[in-house]
Structures are given as structure tokens and as C-alpha cells.
PDB file of N, CA and C in Angstrom:
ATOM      1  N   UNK A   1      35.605  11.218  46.464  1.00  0.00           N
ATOM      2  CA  UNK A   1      36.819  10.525  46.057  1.00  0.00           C
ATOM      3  C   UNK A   1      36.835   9.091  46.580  1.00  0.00           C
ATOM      4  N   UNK A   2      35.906   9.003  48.390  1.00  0.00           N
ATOM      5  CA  UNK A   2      36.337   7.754  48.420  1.00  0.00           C
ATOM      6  C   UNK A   2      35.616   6.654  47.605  1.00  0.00           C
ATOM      7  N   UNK A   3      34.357   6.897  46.731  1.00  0.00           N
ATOM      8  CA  UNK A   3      33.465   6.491  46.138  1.00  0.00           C
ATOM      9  C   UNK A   3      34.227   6.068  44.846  1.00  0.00           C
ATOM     10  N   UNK A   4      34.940   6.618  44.005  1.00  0.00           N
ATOM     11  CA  UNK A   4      35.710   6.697  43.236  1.00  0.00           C
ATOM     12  C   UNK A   4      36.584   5.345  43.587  1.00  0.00           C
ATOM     13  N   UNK A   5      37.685   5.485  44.316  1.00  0.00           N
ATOM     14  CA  UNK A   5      38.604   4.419  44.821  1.00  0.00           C
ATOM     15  C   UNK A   5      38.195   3.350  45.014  1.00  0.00           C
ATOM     16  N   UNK A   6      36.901   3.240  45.577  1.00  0.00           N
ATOM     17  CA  UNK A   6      35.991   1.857  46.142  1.00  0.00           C
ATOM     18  C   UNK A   6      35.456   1.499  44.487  1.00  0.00           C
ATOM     19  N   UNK A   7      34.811   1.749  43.792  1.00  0.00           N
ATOM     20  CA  UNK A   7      34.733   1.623  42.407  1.00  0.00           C
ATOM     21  C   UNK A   7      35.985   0.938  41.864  1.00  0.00           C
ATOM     22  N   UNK A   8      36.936   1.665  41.526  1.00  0.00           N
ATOM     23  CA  UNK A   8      38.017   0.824  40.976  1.00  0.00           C
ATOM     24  C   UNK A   8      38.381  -0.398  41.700  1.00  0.00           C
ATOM     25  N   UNK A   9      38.664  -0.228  42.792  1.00  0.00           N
ATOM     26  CA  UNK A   9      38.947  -1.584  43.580  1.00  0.00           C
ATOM     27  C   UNK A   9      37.725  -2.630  43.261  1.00  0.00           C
ATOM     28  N   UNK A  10      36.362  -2.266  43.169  1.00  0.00           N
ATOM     29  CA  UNK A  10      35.378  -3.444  42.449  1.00  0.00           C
ATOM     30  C   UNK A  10      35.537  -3.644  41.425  1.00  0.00           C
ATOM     31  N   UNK A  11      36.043  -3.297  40.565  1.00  0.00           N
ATOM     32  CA  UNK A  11      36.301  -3.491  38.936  1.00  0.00           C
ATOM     33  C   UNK A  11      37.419  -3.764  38.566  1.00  0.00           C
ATOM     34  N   UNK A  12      38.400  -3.876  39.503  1.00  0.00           N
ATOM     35  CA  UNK A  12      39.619  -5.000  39.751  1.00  0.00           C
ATOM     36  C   UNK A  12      39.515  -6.147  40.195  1.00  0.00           C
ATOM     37  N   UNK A  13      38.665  -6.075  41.208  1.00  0.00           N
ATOM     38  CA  UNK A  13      38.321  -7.394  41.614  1.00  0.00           C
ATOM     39  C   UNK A  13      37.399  -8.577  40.755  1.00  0.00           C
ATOM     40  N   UNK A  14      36.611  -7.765  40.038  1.00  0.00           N
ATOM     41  CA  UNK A  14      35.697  -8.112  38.939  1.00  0.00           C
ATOM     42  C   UNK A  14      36.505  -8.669  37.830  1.00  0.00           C
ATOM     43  N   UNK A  15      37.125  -7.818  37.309  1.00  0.00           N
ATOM     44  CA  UNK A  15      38.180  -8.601  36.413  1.00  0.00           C
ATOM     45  C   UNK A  15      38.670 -10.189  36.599  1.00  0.00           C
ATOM     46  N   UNK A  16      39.091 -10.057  38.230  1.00  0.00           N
ATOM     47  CA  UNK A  16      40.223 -10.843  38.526  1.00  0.00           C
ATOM     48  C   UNK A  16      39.334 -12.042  38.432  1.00  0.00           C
ATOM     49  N   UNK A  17      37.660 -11.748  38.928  1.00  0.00           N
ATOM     50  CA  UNK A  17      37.078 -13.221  39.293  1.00  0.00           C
ATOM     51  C   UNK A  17      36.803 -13.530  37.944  1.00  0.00           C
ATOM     52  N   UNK A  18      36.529 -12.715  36.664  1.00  0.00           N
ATOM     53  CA  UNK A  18      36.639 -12.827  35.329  1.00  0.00           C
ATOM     54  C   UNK A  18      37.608 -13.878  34.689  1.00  0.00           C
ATOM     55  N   UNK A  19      38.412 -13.356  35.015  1.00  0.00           N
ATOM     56  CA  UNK A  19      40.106 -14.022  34.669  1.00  0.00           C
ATOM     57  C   UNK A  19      40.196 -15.925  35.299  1.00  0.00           C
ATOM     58  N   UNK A  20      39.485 -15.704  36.728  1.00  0.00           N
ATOM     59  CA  UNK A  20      39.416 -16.776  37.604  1.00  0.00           C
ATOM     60  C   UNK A  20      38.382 -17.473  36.640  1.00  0.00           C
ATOM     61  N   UNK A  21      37.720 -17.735  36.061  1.00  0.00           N
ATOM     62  CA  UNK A  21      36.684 -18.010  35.037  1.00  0.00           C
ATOM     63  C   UNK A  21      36.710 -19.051  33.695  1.00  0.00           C
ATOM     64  N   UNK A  22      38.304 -18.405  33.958  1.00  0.00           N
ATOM     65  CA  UNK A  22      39.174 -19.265  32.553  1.00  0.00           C
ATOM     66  C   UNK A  22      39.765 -20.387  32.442  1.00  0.00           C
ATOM     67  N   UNK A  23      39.580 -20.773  34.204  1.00  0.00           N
ATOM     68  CA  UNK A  23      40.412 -22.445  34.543  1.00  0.00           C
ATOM     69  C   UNK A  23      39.104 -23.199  34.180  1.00  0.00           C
ATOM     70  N   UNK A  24      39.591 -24.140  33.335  1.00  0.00           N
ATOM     71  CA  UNK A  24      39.042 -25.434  33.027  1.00  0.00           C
ATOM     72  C   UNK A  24      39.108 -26.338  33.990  1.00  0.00           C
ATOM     73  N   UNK A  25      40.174 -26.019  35.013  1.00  0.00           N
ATOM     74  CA  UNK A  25      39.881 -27.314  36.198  1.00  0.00           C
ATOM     75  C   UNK A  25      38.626 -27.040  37.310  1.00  0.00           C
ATOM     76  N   UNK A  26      38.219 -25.658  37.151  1.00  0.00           N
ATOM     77  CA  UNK A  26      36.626 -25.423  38.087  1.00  0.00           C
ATOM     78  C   UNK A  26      35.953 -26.436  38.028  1.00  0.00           C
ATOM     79  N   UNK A  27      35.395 -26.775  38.821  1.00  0.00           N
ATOM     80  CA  UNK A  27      34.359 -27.711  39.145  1.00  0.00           C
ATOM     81  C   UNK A  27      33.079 -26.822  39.665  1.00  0.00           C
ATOM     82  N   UNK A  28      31.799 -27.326  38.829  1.00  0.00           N
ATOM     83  CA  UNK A  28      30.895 -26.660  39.168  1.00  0.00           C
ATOM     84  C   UNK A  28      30.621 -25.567  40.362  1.00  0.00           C
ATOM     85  N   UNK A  29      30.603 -26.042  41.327  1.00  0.00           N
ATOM     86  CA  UNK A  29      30.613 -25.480  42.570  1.00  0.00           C
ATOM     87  C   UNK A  29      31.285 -23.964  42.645  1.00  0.00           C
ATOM     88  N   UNK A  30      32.698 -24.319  42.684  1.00  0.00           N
ATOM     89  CA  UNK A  30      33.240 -23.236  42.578  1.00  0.00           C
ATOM     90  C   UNK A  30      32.957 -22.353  41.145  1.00  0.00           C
ATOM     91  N   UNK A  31      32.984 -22.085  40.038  1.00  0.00           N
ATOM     92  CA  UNK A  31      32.140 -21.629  39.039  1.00  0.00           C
ATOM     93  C   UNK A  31      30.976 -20.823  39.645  1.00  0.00           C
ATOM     94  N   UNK A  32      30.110 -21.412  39.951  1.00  0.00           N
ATOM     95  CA  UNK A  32      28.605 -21.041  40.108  1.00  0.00           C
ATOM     96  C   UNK A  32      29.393 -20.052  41.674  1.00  0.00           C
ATOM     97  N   UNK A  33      29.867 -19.723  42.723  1.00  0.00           N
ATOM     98  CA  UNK A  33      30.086 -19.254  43.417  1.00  0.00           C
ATOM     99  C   UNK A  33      31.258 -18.186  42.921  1.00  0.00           C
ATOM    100  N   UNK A  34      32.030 -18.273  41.927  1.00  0.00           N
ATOM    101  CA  UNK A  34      32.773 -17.052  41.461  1.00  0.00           C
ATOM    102  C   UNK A  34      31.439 -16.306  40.479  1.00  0.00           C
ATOM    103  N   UNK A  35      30.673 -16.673  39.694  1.00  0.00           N
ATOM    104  CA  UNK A  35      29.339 -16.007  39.116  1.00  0.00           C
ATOM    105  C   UNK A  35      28.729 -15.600  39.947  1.00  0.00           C
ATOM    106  N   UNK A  36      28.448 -15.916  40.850  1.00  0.00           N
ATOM    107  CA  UNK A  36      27.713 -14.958  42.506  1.00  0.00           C
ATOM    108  C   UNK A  36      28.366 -13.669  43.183  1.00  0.00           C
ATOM    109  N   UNK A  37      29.686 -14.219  43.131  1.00  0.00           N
ATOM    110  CA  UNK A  37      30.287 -13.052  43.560  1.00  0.00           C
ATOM    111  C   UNK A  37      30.482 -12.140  42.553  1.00  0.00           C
ATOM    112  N   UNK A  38      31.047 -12.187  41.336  1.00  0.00           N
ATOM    113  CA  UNK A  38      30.354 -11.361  39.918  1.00  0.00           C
ATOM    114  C   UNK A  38      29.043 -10.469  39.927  1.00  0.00           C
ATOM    115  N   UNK A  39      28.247 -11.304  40.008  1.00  0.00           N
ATOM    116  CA  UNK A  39      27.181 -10.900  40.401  1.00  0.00           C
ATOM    117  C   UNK A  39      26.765  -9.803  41.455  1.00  0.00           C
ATOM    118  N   UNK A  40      26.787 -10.153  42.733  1.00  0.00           N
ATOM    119  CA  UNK A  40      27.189  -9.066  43.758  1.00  0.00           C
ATOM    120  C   UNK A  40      27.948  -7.957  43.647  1.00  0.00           C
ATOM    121  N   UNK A  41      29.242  -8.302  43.389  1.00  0.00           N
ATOM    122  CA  UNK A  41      30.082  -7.157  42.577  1.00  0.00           C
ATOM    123  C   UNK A  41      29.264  -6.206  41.924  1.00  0.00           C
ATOM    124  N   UNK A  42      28.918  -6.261  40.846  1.00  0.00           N
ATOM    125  CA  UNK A  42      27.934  -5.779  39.875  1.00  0.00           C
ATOM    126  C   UNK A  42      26.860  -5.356  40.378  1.00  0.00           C
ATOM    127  N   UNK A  43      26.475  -5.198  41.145  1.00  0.00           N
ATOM    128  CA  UNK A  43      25.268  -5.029  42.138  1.00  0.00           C
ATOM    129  C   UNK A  43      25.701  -3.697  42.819  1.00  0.00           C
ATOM    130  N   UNK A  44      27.077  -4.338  43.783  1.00  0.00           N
ATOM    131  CA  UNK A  44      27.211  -2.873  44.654  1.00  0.00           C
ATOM    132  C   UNK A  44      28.044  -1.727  43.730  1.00  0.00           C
ATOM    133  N   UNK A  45      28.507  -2.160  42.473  1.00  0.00           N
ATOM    134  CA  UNK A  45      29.149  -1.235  41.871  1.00  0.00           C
ATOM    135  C   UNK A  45      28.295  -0.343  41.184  1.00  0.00           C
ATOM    136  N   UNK A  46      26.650  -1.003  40.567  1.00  0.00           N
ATOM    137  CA  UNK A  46      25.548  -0.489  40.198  1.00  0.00           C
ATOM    138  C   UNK A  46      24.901   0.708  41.308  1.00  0.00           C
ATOM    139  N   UNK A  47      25.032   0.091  42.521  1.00  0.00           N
ATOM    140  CA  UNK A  47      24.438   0.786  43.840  1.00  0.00           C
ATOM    141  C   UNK A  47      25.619   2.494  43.735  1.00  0.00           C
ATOM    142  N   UNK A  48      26.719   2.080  44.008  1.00  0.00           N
ATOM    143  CA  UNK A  48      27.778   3.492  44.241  1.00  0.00           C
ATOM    144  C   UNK A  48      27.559   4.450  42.720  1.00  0.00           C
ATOM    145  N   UNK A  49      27.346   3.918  41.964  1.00  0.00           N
ATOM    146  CA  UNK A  49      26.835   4.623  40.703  1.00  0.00           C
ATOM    147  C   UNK A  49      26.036   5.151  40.797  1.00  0.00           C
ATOM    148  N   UNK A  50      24.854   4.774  41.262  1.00  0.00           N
ATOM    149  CA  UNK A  50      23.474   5.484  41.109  1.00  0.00           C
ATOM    150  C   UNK A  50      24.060   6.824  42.848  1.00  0.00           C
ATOM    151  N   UNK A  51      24.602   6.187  43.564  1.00  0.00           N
ATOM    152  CA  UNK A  51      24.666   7.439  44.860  1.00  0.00           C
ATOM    153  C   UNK A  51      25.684   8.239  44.036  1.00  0.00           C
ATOM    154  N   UNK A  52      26.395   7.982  43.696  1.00  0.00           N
ATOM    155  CA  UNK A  52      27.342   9.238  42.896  1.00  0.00           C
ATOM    156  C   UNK A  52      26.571  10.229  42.378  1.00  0.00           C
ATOM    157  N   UNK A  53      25.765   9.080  41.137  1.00  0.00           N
ATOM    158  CA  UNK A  53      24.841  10.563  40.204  1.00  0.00           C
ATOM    159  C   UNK A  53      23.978  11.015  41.024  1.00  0.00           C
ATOM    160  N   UNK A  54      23.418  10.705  42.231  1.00  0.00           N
ATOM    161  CA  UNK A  54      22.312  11.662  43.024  1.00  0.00           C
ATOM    162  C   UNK A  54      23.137  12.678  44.023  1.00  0.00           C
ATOM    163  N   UNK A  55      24.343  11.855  44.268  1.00  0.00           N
ATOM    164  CA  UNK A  55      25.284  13.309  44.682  1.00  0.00           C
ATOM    165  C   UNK A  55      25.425  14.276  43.983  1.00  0.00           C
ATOM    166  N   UNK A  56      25.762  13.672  42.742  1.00  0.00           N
ATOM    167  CA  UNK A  56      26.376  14.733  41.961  1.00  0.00           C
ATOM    168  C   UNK A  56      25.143  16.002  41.366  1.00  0.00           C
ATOM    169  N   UNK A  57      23.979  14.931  41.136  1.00  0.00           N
ATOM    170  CA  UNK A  57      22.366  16.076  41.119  1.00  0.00           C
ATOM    171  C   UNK A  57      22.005  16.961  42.050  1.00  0.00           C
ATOM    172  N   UNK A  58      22.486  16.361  43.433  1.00  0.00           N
ATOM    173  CA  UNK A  58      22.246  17.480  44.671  1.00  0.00           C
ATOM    174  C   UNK A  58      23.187  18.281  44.668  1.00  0.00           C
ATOM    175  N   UNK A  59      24.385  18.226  44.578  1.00  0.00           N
ATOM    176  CA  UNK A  59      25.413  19.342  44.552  1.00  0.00           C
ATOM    177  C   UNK A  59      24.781  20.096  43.373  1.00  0.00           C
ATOM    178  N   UNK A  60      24.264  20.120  42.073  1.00  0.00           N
ATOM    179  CA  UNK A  60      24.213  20.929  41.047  1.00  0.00           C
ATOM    180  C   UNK A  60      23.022  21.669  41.535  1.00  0.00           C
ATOM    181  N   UNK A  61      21.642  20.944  41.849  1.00  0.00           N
ATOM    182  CA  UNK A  61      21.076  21.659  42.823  1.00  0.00           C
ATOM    183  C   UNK A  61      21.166  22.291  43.429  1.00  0.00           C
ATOM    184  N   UNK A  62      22.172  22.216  44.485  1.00  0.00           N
ATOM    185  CA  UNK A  62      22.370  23.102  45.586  1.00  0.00           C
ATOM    186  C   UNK A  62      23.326  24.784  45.510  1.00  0.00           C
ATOM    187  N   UNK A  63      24.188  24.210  43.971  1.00  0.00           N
ATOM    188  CA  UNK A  63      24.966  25.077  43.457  1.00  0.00           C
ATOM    189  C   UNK A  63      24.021  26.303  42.163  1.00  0.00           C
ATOM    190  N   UNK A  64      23.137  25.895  41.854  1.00  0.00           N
ATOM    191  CA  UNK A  64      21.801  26.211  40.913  1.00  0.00           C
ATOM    192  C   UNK A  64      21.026  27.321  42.073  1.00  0.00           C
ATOM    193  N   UNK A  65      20.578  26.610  43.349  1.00  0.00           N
ATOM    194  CA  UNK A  65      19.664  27.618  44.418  1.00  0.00           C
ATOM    195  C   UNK A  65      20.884  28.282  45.269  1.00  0.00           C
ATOM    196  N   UNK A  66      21.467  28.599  45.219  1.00  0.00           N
ATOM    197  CA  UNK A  66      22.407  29.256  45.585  1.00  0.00           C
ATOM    198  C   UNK A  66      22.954  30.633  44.927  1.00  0.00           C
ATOM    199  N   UNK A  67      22.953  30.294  43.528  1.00  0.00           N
ATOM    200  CA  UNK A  67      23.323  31.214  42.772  1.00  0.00           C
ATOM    201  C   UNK A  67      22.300  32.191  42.820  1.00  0.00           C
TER     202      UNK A  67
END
């Protein structure tokens, strides 16, 4: 579950730097450093994804040799 919660909270935040994206008054700098953090975002949200589905393969596993 807490994997879950931490997920949404990155994909809120993702949005938001999305949204942050849309001011025309950015100046390079800042731009290229909200795309980094995008970036990163996207990274660790890729990372909790992939540990979910290998959780979720070992529990079926474990629920499979069990039976």
C-alpha cells in the first residue's frame, strides 16, 4: 500500500511540474531544471513499478509452492 501512495504522490507531482511547463515567462534555466526533475520523477516512478510487479511475482510464487 505504501508503494501505491508514494506512486500517486509522484504522478501529482509530475503533473504539477507539467502544468509548471506552461509559463511562458520560464527562462531557460529554470525549464531545463523542471524537465530534469520530470525526468527523475519518471525514473523513480518506473523503478516502484518494476518492485511492485516482482513483488507481486513473488507473492504468486510463493502462493503457487505453497499450495
Amino acid at each position: 500500500m505504501e508503494h501505491h501512495i508514494h506512486l500517486k504522490q509522484l504522478q501529482t507531482t509530475e503533473m504539477q511540474l507539467y502544468t509548471s511547463l506552461d509559463d511562458q515567462n520560464l527562462d531557460p534555466t529554470n525549464r531545463t531544471n523542471i524537465i530534469n526533475q520530470i525526468n527523475e520523477i519518471g525514473q523513480t516512478r518506473s523503478t516502484l513499478y518494476n518492485s511492485l510487479k516482482n513483488m507481486a511475482s513473488s507473492y504468486q510464487q510463493n502462493v503457487s509452492t505453497s499450495q
